[in-house]
N, C-alpha and C. Protein backbone atom coordinates (compact mmCIF):
# COMPACT_ATOMS: atom_id res chain seq x y z
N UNK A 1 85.56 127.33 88.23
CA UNK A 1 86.44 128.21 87.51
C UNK A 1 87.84 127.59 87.48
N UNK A 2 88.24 127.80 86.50
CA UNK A 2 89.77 126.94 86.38
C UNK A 2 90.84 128.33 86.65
N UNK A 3 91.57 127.25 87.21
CA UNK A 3 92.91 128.43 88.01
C UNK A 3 93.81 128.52 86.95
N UNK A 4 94.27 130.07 87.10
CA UNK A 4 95.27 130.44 86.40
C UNK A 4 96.61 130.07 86.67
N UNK A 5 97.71 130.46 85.89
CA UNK A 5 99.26 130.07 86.79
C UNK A 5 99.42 131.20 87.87
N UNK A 6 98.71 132.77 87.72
CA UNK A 6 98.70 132.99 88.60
C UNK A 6 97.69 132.84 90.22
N UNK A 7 97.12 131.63 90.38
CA UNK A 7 96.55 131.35 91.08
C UNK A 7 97.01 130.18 91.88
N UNK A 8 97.96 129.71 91.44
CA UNK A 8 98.75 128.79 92.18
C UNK A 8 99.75 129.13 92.76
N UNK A 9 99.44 128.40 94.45
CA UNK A 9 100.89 129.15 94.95
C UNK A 9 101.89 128.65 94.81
N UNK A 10 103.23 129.33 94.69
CA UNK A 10 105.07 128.94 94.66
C UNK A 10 104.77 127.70 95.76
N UNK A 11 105.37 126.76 94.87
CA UNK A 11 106.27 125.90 96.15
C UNK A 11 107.11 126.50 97.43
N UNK A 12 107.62 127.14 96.88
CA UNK A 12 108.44 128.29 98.24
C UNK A 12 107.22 128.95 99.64
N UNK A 13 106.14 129.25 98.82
CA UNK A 13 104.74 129.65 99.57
C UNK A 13 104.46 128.49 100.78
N UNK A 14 104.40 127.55 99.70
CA UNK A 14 103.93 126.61 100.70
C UNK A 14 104.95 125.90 101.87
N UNK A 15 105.76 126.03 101.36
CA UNK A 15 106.75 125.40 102.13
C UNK A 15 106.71 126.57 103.61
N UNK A 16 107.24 127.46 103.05
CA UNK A 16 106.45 128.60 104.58
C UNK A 16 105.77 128.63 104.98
N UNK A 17 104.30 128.30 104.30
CA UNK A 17 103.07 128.21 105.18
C UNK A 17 103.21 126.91 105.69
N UNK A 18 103.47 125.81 105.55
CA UNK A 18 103.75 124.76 106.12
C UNK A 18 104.21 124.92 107.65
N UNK A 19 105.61 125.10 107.18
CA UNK A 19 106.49 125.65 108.24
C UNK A 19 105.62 125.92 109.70
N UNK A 20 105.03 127.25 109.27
CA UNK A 20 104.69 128.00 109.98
C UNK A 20 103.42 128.19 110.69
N UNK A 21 102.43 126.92 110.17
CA UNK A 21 101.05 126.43 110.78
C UNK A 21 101.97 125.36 111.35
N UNK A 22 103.02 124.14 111.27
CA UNK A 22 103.71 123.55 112.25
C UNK A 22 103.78 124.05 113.65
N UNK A 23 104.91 125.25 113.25
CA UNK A 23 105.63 125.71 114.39
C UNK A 23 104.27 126.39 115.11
N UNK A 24 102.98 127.37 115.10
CA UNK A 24 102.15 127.62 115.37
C UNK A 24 101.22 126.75 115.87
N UNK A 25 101.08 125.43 115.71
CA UNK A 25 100.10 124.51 116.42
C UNK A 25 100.85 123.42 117.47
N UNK A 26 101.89 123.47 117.03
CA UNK A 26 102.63 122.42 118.01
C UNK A 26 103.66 122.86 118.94
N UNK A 27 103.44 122.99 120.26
CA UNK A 27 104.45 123.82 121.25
C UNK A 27 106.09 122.76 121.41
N UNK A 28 106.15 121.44 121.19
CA UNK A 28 107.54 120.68 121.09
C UNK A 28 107.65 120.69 119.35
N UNK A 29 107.86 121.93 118.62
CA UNK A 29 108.17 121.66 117.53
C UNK A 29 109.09 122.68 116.86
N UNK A 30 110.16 122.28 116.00
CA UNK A 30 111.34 122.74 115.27
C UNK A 30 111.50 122.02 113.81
N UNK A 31 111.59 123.12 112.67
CA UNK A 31 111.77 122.77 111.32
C UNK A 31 112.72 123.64 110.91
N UNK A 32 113.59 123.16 110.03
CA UNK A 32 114.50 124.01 109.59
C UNK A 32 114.23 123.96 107.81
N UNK A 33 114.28 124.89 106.92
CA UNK A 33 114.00 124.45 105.26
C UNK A 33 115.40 123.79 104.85
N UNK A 34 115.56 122.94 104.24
CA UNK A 34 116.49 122.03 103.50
C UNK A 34 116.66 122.46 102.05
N UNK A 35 118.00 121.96 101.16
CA UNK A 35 118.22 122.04 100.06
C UNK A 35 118.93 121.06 99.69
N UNK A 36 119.15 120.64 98.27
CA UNK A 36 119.53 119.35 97.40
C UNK A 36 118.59 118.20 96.77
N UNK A 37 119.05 118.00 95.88
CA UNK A 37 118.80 117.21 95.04
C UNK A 37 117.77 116.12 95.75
N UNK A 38 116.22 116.27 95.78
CA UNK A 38 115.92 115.06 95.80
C UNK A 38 115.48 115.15 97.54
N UNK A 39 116.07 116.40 98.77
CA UNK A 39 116.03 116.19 99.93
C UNK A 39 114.80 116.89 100.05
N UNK A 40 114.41 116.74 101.06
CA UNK A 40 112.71 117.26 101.72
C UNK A 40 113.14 118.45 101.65
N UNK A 41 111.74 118.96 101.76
CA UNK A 41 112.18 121.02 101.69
C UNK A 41 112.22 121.46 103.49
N UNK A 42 111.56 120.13 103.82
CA UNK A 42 111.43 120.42 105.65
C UNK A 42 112.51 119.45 106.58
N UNK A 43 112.92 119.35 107.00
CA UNK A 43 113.46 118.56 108.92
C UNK A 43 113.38 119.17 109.60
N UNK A 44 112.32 118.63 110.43
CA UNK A 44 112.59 119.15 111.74
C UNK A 44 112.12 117.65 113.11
N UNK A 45 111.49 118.15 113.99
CA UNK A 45 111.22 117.82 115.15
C UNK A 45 109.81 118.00 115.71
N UNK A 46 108.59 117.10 116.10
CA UNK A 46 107.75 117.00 116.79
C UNK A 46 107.65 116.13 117.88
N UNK A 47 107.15 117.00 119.08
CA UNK A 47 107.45 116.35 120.28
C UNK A 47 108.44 115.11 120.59
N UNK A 48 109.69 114.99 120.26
CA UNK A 48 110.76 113.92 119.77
C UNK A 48 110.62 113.02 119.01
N UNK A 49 109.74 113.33 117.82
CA UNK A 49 110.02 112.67 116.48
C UNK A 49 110.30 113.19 115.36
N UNK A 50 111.04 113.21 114.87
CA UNK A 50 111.85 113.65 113.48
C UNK A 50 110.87 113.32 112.39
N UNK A 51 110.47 114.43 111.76
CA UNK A 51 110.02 114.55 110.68
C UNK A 51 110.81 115.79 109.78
N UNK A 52 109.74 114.50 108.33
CA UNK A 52 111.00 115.38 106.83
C UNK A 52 109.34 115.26 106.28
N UNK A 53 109.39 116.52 105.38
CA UNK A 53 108.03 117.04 104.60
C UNK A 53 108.96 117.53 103.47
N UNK A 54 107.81 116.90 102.09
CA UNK A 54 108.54 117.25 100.53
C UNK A 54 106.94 118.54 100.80
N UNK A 55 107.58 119.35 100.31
CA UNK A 55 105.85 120.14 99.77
C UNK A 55 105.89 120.45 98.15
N UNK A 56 104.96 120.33 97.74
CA UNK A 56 104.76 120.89 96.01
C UNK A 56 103.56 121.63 95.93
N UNK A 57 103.44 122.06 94.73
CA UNK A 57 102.38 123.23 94.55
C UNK A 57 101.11 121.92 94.36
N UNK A 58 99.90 122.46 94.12
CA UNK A 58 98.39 122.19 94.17
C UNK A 58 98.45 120.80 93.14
N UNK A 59 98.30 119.67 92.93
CA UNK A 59 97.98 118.85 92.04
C UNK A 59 99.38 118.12 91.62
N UNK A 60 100.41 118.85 92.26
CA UNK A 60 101.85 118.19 91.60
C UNK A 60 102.15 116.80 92.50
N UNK A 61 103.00 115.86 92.18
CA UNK A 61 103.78 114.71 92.85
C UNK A 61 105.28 114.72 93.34
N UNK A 62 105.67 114.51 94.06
CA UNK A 62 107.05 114.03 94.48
C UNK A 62 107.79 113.56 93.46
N UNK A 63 109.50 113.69 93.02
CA UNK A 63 109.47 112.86 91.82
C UNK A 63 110.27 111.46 92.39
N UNK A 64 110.81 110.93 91.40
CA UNK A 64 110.69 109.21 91.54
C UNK A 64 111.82 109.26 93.28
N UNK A 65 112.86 110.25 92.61
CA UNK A 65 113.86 110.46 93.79
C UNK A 65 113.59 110.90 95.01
N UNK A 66 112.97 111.81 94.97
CA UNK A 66 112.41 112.24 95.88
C UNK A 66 111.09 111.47 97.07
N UNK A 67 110.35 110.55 96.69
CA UNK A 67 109.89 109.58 97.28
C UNK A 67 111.03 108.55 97.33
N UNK A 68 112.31 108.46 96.99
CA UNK A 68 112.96 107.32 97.29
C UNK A 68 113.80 108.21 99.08
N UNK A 69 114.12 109.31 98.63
CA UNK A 69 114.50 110.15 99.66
C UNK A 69 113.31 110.17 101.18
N UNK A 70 111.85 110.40 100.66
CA UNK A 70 111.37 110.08 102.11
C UNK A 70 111.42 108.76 102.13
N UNK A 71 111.48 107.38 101.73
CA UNK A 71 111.19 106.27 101.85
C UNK A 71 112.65 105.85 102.73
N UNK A 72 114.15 106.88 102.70
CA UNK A 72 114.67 106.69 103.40
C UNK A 72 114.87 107.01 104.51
N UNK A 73 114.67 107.87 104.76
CA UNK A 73 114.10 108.60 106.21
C UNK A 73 113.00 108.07 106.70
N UNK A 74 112.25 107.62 106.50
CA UNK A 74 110.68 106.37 106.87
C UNK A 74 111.64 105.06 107.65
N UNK A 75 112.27 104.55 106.43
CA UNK A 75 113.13 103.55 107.15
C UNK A 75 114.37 103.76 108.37
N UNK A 76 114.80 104.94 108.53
CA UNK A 76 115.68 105.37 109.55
C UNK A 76 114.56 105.57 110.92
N UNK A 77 113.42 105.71 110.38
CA UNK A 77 112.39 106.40 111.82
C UNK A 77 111.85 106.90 111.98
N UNK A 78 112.10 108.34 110.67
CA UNK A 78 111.55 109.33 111.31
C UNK A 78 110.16 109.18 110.49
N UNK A 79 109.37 109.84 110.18
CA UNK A 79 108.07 110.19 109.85
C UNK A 79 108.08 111.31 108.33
N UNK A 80 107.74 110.40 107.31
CA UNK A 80 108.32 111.03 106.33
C UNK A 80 106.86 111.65 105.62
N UNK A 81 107.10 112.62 104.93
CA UNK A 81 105.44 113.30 104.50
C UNK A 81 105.37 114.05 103.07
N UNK A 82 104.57 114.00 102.53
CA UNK A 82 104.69 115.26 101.55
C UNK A 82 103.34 115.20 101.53
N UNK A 83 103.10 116.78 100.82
CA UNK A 83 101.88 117.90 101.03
C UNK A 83 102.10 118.84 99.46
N UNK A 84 100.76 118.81 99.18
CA UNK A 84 100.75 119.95 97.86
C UNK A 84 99.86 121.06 98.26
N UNK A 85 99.91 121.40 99.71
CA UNK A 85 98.99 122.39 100.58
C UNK A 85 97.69 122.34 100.88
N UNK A 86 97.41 120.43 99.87
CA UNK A 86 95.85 120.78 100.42
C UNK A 86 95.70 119.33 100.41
N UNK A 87 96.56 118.25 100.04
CA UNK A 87 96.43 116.87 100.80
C UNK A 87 97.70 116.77 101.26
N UNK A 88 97.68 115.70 102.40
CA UNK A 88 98.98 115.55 102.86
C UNK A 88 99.13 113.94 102.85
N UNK A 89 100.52 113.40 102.58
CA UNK A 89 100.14 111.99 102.78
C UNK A 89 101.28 111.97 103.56
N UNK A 90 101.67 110.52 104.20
CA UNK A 90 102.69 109.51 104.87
C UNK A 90 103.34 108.20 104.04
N UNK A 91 104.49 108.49 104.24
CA UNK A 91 105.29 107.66 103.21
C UNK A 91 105.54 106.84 103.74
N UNK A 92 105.34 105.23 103.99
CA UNK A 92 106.08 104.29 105.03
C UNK A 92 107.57 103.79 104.71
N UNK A 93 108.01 102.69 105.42
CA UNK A 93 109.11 102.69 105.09
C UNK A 93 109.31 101.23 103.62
N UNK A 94 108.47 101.34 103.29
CA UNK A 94 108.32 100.31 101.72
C UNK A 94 108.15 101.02 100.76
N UNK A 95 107.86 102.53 101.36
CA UNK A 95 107.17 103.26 100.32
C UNK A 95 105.59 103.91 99.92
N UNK A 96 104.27 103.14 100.49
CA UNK A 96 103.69 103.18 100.51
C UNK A 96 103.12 104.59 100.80
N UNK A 97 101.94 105.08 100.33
CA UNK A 97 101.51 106.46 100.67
C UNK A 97 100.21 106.08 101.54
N UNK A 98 100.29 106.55 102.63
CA UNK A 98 99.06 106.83 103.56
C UNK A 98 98.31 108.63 103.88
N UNK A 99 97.06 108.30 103.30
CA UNK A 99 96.27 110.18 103.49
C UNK A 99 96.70 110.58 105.28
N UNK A 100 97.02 111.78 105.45
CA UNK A 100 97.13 111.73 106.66
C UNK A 100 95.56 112.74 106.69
N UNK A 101 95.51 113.67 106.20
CA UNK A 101 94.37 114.47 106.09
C UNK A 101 94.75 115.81 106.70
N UNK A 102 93.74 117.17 106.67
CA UNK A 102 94.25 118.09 107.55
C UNK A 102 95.12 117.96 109.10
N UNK A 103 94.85 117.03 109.87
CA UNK A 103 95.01 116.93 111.03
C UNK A 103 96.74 117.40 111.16
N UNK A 104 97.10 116.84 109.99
CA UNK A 104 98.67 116.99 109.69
C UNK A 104 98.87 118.80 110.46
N UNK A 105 98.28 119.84 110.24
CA UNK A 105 98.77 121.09 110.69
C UNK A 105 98.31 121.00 112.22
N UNK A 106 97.63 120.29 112.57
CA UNK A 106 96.86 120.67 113.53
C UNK A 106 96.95 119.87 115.39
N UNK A 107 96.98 118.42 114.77
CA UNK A 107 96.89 117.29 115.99
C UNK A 107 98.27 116.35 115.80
N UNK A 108 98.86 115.97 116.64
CA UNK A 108 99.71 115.04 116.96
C UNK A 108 99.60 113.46 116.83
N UNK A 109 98.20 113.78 116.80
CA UNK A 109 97.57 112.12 116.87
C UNK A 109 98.39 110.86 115.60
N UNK A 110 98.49 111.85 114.55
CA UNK A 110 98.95 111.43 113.50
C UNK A 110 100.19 110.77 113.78
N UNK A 111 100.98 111.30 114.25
CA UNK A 111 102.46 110.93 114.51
C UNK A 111 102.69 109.89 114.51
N UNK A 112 101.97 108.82 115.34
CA UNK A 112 102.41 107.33 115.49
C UNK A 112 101.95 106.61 114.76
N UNK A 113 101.65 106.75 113.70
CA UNK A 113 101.08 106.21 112.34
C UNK A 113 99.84 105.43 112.67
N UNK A 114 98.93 106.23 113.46
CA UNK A 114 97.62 105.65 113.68
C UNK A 114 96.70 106.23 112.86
N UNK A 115 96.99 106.78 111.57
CA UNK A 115 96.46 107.40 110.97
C UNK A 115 95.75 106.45 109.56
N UNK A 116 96.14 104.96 109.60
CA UNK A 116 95.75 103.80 108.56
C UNK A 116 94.49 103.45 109.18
């Protein structure tokens, strides 16, 4: 069955549900929502690593800026991500996209980019 527009959730949706399966599975973890041009909708903190998450609705992409934005935060350190609520990838610091897969809400394992 093909989805309607009302069957897709707000970016705003997801960005809360994000949020909030984070803060719910991970006991060393803090996100705050962001705004501007191009910046992640997430920063926060897992077990002392800084992560930034773009989220978009179901099937959408990051735009050109906005992957240049995690690709800079990748290169500073932290762990850069975007999610359309139902894949999640890892942005390295060249740019590159790596699947992280569900585990992203769930396990830590991911974190140290053992996820290639």
């Amino acid at each position: 069955m093909k989805q309607t527009s009302y069957d897709v959730p707000k970016e705003a949706s997801i960005v809360d549900s994000t949020r909030r399966n984070l803060q719910e599975n991970f006991r060393g973890c803090k996100f705050m929502k962001t705004s501007g041009e191009g910046e992640p909708d997430l920063v926060g903190c897992i077990n002392g690593k800084s992560v930034v998450i773009e989220c978009k609705q179901p099937g959408k992409h990051p735009t050109i800026l906005q992957y240049a934005r995690l690709q800079e935060w990748a290169k500073a350190g932290a762990l850069a991500l975007w999610s359309d609520g139902q894949r999640h990838f890892r942005i390295d610091a060249e740019g590159v996209e790596h699947p992280v897969g569900d585990a992203f809400l769930k396990d830590a394992a991911w974190i140290d980019g053992t996820d290639d």
